[in-house]
N, C-alpha and C. Protein backbone atom coordinates (compact mmCIF):
# COMPACT_ATOMS: atom_id res chain seq x y z
N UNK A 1 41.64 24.81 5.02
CA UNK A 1 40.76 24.62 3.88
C UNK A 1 39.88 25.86 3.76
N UNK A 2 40.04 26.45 2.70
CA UNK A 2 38.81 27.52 2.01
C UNK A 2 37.60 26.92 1.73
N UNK A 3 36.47 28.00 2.19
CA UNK A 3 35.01 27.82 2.03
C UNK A 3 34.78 27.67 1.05
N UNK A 4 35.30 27.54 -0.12
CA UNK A 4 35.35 27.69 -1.87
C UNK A 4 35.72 25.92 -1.54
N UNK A 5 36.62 25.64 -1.42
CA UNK A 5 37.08 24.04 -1.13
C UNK A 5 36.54 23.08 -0.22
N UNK A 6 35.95 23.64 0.72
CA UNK A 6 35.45 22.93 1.32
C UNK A 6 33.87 23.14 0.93
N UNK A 7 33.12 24.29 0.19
CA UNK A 7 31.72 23.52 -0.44
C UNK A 7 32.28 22.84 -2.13
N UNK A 8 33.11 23.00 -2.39
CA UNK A 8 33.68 22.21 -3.82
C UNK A 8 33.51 20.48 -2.83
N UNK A 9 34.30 20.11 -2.21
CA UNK A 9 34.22 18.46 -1.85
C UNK A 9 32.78 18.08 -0.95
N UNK A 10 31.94 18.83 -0.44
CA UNK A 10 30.80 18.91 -0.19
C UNK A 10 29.81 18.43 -1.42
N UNK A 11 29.75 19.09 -2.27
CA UNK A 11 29.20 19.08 -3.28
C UNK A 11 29.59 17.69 -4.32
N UNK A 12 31.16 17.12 -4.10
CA UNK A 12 31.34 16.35 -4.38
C UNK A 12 31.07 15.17 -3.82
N UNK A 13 30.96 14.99 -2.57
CA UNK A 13 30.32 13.77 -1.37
C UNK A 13 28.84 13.53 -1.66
N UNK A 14 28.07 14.53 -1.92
CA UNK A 14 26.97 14.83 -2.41
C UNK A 14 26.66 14.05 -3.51
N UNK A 15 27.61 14.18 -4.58
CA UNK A 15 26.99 13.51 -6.39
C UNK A 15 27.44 11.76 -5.72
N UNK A 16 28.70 11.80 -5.23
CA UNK A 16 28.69 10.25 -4.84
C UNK A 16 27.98 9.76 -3.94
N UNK A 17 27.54 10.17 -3.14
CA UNK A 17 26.15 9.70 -2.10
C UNK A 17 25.08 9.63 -3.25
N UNK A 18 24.80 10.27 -3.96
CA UNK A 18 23.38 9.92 -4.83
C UNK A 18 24.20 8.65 -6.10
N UNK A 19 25.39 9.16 -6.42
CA UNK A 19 24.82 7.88 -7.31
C UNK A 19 25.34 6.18 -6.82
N UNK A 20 25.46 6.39 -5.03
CA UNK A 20 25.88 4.56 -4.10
C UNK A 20 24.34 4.61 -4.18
N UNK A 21 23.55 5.50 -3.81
CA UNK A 21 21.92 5.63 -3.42
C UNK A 21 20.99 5.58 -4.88
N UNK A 22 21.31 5.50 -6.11
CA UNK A 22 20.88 5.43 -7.55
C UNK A 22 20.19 6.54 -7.56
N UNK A 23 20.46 7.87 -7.19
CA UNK A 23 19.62 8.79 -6.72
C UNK A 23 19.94 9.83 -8.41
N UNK A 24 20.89 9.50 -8.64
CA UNK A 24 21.37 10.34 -9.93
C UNK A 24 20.38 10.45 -10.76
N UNK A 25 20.45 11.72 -11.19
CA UNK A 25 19.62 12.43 -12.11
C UNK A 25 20.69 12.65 -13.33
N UNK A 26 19.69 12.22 -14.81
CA UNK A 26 20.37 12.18 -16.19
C UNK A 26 20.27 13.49 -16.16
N UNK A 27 21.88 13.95 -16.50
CA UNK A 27 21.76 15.76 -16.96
C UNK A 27 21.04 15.84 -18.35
N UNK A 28 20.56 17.45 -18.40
CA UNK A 28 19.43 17.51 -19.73
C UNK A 28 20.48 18.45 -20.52
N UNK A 29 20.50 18.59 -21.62
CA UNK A 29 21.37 19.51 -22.42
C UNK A 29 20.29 20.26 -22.44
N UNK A 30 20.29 21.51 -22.32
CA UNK A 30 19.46 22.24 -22.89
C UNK A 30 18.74 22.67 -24.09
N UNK A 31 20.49 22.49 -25.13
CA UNK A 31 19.77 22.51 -26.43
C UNK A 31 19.10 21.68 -27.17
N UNK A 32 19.14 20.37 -26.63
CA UNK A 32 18.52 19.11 -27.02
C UNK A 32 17.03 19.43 -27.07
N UNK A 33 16.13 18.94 -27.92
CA UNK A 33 14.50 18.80 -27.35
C UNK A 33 14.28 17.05 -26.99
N UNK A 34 13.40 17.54 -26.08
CA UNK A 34 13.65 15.92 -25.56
C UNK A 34 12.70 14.99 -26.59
N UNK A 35 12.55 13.84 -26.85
CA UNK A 35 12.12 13.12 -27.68
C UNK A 35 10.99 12.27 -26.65
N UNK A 36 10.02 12.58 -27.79
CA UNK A 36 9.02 11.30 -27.06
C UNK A 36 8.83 9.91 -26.55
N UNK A 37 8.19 9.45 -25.44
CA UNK A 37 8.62 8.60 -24.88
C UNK A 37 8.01 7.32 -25.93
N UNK A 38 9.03 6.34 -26.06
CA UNK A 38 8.45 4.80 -27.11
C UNK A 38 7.25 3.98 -26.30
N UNK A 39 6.62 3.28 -27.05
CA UNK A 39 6.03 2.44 -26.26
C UNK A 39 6.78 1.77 -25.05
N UNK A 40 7.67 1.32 -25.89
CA UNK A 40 8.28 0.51 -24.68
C UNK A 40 8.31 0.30 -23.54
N UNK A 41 9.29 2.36 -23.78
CA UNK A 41 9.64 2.95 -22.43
C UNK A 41 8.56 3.17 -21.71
N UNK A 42 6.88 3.52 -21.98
CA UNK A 42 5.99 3.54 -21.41
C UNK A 42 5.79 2.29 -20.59
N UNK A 43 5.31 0.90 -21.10
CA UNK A 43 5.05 0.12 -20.64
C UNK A 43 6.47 -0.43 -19.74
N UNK A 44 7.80 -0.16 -19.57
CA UNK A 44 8.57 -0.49 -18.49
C UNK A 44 8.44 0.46 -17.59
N UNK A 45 7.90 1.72 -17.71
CA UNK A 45 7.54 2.26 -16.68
C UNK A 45 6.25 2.04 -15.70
N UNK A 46 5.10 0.96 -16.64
CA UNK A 46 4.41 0.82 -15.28
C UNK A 46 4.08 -0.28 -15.25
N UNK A 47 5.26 -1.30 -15.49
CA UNK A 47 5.70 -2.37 -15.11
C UNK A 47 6.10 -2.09 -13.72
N UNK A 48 7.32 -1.04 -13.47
CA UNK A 48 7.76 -0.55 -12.56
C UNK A 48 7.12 -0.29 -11.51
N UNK A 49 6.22 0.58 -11.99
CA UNK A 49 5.05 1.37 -11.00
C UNK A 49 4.60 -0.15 -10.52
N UNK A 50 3.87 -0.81 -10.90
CA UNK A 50 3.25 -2.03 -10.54
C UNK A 50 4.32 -3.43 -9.71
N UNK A 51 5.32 -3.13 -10.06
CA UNK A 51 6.46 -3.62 -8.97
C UNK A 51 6.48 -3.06 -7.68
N UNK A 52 7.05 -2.30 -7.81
CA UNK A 52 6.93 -1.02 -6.88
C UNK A 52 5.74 -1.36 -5.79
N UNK A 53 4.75 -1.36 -6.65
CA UNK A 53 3.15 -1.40 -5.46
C UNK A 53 3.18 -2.49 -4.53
N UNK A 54 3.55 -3.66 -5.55
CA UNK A 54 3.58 -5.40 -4.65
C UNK A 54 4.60 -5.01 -3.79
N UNK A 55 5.96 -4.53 -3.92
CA UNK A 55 6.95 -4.24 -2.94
C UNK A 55 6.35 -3.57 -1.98
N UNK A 56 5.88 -2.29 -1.51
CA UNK A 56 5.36 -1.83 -0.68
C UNK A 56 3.80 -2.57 -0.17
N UNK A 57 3.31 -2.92 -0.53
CA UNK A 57 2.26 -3.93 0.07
C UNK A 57 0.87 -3.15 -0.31
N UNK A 58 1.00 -2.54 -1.54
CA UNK A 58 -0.31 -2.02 -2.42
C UNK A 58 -0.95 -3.20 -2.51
N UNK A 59 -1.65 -4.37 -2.06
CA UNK A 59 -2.78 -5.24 -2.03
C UNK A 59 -3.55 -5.56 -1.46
N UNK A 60 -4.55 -6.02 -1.67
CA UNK A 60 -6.22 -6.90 -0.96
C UNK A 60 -5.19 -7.64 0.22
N UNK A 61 -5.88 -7.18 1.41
CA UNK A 61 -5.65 -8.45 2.25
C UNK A 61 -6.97 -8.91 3.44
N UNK A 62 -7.02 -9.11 4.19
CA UNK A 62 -7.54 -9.68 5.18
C UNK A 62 -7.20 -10.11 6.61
N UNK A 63 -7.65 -9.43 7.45
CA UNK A 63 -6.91 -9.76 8.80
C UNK A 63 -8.40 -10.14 10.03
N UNK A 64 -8.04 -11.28 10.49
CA UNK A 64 -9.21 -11.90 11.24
C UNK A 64 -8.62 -11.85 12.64
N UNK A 65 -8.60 -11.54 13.85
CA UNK A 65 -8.41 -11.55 15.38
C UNK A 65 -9.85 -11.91 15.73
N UNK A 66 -9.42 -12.37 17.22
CA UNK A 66 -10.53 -12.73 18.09
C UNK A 66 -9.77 -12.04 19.60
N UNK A 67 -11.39 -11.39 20.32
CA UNK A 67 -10.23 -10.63 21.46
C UNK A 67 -10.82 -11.60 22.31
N UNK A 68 -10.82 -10.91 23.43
CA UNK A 68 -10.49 -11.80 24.83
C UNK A 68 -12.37 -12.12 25.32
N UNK A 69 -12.72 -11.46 24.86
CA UNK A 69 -14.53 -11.45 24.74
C UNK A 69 -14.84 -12.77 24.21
N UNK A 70 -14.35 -13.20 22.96
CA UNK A 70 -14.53 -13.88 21.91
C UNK A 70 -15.10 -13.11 20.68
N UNK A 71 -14.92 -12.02 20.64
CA UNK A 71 -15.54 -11.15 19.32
C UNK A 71 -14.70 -11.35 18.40
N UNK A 72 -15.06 -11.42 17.25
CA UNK A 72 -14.04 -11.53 15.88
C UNK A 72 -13.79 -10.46 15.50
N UNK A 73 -12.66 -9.70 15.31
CA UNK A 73 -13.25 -8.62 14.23
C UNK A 73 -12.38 -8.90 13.00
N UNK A 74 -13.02 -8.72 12.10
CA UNK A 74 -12.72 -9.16 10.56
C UNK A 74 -12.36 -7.12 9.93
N UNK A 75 -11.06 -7.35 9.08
CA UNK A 75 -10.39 -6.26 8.80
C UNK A 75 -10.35 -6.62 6.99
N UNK A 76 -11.35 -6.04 5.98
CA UNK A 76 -11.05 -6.35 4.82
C UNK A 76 -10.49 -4.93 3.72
N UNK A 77 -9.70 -5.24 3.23
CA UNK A 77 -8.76 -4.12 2.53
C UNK A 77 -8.69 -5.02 1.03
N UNK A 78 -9.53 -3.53 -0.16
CA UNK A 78 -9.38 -4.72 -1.49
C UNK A 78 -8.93 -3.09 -2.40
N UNK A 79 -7.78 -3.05 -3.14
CA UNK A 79 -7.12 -2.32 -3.63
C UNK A 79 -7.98 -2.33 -5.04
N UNK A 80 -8.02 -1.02 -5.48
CA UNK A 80 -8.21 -0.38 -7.01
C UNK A 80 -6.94 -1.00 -7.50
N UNK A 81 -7.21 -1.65 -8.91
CA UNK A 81 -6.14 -1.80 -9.80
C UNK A 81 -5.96 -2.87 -9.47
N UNK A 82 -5.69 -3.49 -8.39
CA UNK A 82 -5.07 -4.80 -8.44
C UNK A 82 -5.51 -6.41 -9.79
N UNK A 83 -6.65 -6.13 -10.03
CA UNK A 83 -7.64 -7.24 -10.61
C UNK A 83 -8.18 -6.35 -11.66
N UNK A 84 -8.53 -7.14 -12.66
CA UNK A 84 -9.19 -5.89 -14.03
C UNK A 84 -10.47 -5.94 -13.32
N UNK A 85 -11.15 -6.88 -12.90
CA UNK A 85 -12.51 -6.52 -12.18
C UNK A 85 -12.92 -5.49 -10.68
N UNK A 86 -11.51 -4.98 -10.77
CA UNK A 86 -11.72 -4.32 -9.17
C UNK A 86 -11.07 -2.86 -9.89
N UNK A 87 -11.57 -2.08 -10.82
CA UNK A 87 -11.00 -0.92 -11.19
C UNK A 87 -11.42 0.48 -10.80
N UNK A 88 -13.07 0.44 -10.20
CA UNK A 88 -12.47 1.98 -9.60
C UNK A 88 -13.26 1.38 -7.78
N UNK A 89 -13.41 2.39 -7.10
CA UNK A 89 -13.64 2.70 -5.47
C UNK A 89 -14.58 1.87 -5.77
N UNK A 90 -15.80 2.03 -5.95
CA UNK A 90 -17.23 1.56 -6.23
C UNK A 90 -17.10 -0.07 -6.20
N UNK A 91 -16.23 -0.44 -7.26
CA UNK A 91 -16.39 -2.03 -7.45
C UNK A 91 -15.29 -2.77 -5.83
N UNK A 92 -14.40 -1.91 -5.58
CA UNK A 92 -13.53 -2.25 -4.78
C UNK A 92 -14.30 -2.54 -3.16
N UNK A 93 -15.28 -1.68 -3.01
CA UNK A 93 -15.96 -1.35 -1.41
C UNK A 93 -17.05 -2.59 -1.85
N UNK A 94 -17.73 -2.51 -3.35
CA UNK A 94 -18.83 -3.77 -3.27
C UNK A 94 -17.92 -5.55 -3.31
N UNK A 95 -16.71 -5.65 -3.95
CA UNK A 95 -15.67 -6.66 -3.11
C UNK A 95 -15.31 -6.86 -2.01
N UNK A 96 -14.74 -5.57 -1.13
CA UNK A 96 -14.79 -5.95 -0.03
C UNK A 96 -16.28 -6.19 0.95
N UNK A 97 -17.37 -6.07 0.66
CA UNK A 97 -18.29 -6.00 1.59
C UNK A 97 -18.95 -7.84 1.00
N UNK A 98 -18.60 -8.03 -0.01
CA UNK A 98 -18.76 -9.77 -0.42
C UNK A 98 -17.99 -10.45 0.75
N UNK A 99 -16.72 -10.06 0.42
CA UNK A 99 -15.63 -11.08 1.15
C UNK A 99 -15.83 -10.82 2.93
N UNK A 100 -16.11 -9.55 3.27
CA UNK A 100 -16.52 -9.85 4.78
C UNK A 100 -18.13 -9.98 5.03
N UNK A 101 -19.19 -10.11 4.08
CA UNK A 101 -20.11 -10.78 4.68
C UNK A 101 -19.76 -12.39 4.44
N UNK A 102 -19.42 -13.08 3.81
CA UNK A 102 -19.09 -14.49 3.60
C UNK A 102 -18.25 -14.96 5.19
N UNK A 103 -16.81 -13.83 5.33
CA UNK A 103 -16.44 -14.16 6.61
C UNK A 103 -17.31 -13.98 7.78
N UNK A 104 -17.58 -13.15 7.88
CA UNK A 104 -18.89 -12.87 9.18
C UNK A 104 -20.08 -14.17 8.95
N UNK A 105 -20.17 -14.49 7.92
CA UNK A 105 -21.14 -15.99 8.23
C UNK A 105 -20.66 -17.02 8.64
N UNK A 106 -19.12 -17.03 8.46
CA UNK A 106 -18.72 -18.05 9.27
C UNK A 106 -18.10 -18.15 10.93
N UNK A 107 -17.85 -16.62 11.28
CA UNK A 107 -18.17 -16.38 13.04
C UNK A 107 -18.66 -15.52 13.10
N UNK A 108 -20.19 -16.00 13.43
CA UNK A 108 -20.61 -15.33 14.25
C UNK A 108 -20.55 -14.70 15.58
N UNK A 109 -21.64 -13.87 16.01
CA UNK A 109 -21.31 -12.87 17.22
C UNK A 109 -21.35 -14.12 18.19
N UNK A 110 -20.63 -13.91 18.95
CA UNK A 110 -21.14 -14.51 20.31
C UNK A 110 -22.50 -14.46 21.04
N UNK A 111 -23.08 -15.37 21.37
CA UNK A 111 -24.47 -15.56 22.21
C UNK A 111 -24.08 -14.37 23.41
N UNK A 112 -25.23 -13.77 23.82
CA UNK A 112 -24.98 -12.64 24.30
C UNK A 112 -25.06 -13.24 26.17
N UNK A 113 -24.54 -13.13 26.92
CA UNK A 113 -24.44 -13.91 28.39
C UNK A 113 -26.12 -13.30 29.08
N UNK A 114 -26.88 -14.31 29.75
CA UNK A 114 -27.70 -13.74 30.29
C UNK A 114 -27.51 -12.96 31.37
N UNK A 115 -28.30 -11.99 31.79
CA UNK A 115 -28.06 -11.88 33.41
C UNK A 115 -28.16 -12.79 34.40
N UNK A 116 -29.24 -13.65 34.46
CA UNK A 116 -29.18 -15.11 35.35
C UNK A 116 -27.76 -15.22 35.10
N UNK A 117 -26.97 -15.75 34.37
CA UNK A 117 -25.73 -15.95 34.67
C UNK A 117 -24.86 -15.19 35.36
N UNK A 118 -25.04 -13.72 35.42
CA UNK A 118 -23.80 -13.25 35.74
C UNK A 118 -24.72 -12.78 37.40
N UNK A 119 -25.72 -13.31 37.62
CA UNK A 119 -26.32 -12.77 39.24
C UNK A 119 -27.22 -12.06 39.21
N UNK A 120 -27.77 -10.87 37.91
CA UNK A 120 -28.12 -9.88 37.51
C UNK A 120 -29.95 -10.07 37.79
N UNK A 121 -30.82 -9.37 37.37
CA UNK A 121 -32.17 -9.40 37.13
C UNK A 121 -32.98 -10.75 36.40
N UNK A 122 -33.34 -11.36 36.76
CA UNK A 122 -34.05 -12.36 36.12
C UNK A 122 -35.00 -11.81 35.12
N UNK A 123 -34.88 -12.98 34.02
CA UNK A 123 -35.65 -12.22 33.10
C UNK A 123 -37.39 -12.33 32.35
């Protein structure tokens, strides 16, 4: 096999790997001018985008553990965009700091151990 033939079926393994992978790219004619995008096509594109986000796990969540202490620690994550009321950083950090003071009122810190208990200095 010639290096001419063997990057010719290279190149061909190549276009069929992208389009099993939907990786294909629409060829552009050059002489064409491209035409503006419709509403439509706008709004299925960030339909998409907004698919896309829930698929990868672009959302508010909440994660509560307790370690071996008994400490809680409360983990709050509240995404821009998700909610029309949560649209830029600002409103997003004053949501999350609602939703983990509400959780933090419901466990509290642990009572702190005296020293009398543990043998230590009387107090």
């Amino acid at each position: 096999m010639s290096d001419s033939e063997y990057h010719a079926e290279i190149q061909e393994l190549r276009a069929e790997l992208e389009r099993l992978r939907g990786l294909t790219r629409p060829t552009i004619v050059a002489d064409e001018k491209p035409r503006p995008l419709r509403q439509s096509e706008v709004l299925r594109s960030l339909l998409a985008v907004n698919e896309a986000k829930a698929k990868r796990g672009d959302h508010s969540s909440i994660r509560i553990t307790r370690g071996m202490t008994g400490n809680v620690s409360i983990e709050v994550l509240v995404t821009t965009g998700e909610a029309e009321d949560i649209a830029t950083p600002e409103l997003a950090a004053a949501k999350a700091q609602a939703v983990y003071d509400t959780l933090a009122s419901f466990y509290p810190a642990p009572a702190a151990a005296t020293k009398d208990a543990k043998g230590g200095k009387d107090a």
